[in-house]
Protein backbone atom coordinates (compact mmCIF):
# COMPACT_ATOMS: atom_id res chain seq x y z
CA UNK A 1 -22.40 -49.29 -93.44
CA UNK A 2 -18.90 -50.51 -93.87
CA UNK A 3 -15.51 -50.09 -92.15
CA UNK A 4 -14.27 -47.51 -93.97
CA UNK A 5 -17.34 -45.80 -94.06
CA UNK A 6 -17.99 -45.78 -90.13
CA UNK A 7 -14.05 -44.43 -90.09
CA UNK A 8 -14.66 -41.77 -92.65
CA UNK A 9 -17.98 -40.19 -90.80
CA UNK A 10 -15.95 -41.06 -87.27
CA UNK A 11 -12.90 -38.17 -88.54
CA UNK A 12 -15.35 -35.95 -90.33
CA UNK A 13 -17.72 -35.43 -87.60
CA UNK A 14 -13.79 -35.46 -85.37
CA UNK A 15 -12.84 -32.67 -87.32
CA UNK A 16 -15.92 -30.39 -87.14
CA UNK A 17 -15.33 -30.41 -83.95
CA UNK A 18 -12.35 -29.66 -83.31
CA UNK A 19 -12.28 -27.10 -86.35
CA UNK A 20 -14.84 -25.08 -84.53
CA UNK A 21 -12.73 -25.30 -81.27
CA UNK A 22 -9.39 -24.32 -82.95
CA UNK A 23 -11.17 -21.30 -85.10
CA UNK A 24 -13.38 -19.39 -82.50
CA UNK A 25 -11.19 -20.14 -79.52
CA UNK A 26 -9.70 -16.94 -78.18
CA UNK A 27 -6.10 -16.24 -78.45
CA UNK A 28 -3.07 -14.46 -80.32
CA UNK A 29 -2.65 -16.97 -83.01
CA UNK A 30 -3.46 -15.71 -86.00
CA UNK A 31 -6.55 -17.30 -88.05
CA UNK A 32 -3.79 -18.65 -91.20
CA UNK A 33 -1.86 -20.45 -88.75
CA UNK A 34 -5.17 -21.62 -87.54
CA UNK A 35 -6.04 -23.34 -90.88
CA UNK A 36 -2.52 -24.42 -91.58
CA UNK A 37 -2.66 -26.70 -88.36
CA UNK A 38 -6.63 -27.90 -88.80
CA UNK A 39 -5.60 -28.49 -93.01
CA UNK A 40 -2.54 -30.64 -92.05
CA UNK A 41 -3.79 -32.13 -89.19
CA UNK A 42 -6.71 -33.56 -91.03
CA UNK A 43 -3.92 -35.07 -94.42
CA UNK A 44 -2.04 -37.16 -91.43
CA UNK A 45 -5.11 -37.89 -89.75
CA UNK A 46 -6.72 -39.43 -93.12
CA UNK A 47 -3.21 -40.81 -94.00
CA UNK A 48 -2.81 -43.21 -90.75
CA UNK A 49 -6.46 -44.31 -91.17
CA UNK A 50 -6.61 -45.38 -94.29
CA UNK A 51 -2.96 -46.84 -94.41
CA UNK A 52 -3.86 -48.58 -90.65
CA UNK A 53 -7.08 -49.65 -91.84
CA UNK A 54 -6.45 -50.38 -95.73
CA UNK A 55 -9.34 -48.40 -96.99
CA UNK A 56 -8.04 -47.95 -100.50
CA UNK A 57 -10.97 -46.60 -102.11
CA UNK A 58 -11.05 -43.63 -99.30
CA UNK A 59 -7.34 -43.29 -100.09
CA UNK A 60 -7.19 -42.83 -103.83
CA UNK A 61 -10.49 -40.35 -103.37
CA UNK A 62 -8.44 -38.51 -100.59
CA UNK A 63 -5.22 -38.57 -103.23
CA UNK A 64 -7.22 -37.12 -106.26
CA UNK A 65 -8.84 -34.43 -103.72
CA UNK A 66 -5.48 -33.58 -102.01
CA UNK A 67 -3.64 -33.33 -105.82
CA UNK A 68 -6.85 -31.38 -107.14
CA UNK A 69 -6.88 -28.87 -104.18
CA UNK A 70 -3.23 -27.42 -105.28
CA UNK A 71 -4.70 -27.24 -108.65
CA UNK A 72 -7.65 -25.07 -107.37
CA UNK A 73 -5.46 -22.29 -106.37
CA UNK A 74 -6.01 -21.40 -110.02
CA UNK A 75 -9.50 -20.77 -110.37
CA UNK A 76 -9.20 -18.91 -106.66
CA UNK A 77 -6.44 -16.71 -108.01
CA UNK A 78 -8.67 -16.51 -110.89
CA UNK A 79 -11.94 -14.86 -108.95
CA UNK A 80 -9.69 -12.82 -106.82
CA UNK A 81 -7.42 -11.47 -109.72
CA UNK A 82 -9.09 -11.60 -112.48
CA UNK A 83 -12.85 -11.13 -112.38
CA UNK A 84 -11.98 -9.15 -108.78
CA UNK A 85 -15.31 -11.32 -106.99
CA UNK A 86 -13.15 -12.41 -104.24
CA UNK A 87 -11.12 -11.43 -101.67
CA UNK A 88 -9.12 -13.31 -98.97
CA UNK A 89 -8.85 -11.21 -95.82
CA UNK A 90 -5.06 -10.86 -94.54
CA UNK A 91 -4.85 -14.06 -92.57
CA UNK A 92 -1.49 -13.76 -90.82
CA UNK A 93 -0.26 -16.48 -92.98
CA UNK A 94 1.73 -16.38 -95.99
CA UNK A 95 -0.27 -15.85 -99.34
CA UNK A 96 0.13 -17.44 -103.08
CA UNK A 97 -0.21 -14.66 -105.15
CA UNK A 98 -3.77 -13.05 -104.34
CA UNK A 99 -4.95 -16.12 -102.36
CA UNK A 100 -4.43 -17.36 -98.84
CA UNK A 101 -1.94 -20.18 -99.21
CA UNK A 102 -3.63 -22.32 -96.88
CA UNK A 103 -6.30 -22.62 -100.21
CA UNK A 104 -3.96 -25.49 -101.66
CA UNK A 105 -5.21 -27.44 -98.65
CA UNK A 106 -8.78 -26.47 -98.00
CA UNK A 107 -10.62 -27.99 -100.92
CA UNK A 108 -9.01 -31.72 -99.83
CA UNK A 109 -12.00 -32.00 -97.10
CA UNK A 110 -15.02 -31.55 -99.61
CA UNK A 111 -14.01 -33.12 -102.17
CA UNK A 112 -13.29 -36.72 -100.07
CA UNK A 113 -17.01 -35.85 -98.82
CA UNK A 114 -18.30 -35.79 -102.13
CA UNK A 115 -16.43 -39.03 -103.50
CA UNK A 116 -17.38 -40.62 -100.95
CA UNK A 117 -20.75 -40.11 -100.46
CA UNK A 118 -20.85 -41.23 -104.63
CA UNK A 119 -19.29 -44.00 -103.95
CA UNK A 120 -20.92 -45.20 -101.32
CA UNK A 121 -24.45 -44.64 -103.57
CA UNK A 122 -22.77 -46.34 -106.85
CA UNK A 123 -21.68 -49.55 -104.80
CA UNK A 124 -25.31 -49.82 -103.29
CA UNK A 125 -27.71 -48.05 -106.34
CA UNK A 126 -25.97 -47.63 -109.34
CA UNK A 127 -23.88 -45.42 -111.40
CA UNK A 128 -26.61 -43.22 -111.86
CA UNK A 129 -27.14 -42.92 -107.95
CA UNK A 130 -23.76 -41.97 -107.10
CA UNK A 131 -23.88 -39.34 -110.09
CA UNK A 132 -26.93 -37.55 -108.12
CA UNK A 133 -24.96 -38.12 -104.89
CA UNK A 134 -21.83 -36.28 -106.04
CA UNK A 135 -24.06 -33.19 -107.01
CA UNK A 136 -26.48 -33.04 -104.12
CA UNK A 137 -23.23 -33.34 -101.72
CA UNK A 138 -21.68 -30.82 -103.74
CA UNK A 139 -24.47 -28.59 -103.22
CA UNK A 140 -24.79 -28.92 -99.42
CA UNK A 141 -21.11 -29.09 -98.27
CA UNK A 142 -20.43 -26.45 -100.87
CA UNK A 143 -23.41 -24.15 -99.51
CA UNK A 144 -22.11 -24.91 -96.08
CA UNK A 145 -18.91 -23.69 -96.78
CA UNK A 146 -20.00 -20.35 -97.91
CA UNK A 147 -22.39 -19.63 -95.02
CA UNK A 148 -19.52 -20.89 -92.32
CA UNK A 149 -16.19 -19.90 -93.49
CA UNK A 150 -16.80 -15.85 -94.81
CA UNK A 151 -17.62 -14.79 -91.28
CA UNK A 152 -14.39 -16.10 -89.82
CA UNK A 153 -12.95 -13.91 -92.33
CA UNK A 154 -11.25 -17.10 -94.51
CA UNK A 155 -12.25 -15.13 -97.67
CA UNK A 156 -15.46 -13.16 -98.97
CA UNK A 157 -17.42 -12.03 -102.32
CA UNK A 158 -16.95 -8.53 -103.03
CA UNK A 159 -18.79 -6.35 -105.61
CA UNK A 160 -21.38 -9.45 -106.53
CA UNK A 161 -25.15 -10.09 -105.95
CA UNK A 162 -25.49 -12.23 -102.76
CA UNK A 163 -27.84 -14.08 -100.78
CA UNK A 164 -27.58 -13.49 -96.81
CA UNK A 165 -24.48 -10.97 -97.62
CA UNK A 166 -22.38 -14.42 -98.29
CA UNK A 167 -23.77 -16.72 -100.81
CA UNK A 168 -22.76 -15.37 -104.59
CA UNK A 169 -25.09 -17.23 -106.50
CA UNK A 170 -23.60 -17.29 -109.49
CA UNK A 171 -20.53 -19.75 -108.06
CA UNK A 172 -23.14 -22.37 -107.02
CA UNK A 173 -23.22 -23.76 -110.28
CA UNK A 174 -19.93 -24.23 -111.27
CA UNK A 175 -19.47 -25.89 -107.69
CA UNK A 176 -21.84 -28.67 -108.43
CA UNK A 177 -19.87 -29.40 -112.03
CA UNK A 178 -17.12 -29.39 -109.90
CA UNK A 179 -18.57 -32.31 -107.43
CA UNK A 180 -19.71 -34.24 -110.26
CA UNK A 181 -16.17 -33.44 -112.02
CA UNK A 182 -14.07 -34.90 -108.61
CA UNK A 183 -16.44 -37.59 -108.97
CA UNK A 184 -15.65 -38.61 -112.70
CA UNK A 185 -11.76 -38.01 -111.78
CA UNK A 186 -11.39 -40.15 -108.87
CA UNK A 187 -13.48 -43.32 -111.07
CA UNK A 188 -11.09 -42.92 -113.83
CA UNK A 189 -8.25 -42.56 -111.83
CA UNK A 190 -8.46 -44.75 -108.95
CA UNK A 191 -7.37 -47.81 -110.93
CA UNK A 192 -4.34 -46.36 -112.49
CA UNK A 193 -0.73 -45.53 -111.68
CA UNK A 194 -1.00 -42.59 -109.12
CA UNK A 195 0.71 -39.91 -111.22
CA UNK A 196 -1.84 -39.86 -113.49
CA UNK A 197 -4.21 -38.25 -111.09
CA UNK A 198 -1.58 -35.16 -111.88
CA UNK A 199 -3.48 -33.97 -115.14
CA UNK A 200 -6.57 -35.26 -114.59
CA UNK A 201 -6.81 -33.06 -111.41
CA UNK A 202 -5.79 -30.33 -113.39
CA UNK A 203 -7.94 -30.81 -116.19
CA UNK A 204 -10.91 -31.06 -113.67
CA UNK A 205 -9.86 -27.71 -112.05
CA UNK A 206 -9.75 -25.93 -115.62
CA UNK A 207 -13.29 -27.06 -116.46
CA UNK A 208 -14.31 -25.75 -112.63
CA UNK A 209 -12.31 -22.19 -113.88
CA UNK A 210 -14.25 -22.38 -117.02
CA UNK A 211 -17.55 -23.01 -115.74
CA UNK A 212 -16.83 -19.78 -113.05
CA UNK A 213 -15.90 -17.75 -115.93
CA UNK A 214 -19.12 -18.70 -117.96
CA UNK A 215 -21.68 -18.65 -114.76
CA UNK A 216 -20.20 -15.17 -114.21
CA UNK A 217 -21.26 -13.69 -117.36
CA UNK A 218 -24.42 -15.46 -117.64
CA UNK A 219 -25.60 -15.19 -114.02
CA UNK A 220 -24.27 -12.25 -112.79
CA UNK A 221 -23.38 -9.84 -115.83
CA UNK A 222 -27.11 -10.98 -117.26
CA UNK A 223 -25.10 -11.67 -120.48
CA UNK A 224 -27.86 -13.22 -122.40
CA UNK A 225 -30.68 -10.57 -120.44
């Protein structure tokens, strides 16, 4: 294990911690504001690291993720508005449109999880490796996410087949496309002049709106039953 790898798993595991602290501590400030200071805490947080410690690779993952994350208020704003599977609770924080603003943010912390973990496996096993690590991450931080964050009212599926009363199956897999996706998108990015993360972040979150779209039909409206 590396330098920037020992930092990356030192702020994760940091801000677990301190996430569950800030969310289920008692008190009159309102979950949104909540988020807002865990979301931005965590950008600085991964900003003096990797500019301290020059981890470049863990800082063009964590620019693709951060640039992609605005990008995924679109498919949100899509399930909310649009297909009507998804609702985000009032938060006490101001809103884009039919999703919690504090969405533009929130997708930043999986997706440096899931580059990283594929980069880590390409450098040491291959290409093919860090392909299967990009999905199985996907899978379990994405799965995590839906079995943590609904109870503390951050959003939830409504009028959907679930599993537990929180896991919509039919958004699991467009979320593992969307690992493997982040994955291809930071490799063909991370090289180039910064700005050109830009469309490639938004071309990744179309194909992640897409896939939604098509696992909808398919999976939950039984379209070819």
């Amino acid at each position: 294990m590396d330098g920037q790898e020992r930092d990356l798993i030192a702020l994760h595991a940091g801000f677990a911690l301190v996430a569950a602290v800030v969310l289920l501590a008692p008190g009159q400030l309102a979950q949104g504001w909540r988020l807002w200071i865990l979301l931005v805490g965590y950008d600085v947080a991964t900003l003096v690291i990797v500019l301290v410690r020059g981890h470049d690779r863990w800082l063009r993952a964590w620019w693709f993720a951060a640039v992609t994350s605005v990008f995924q208020v679109v498919p949100d704003a899509f399930l909310a508005e649009g297909l009507g599977t998804l609702s985000f609770p009032a938060d006490g924080a101001p809103d884009l449109g039919p999703v919690t603003a504090s969405m533009a943010l929130m997708w930043t912390v999986p997706l440096v999880l899931i580059a990283s973990a594929a980069d880590s496996a390409a450098r040491r096993r291959g290409a093919v490796a860090g392909w299967v690590a990009a999905v199985v991450t996907a899978g379990l931080v994405f799965v995590g996410a839906e079995a943590l964050l609904p109870p503390l009212g951050i959003w939830e599926p409504v009028g959907v087949t679930t599993i537990g009363g929180w896991l919509a199956p039919y958004v699991l897999p467009p979320e593992l496309l969307l690992g493997a996706a982040a994955w291809w998108g930071v490799q063909v990015t991370r090289e180039r002049h910064p700005l050109l993360v830009v469309p490639v972040a938004a071309l990744v979150s179309l194909l992640y709106t897409g896939a939604l779209a098509a696992s909808w039909l398919l999976l939950e409206r039984g379209l070819l039953a």
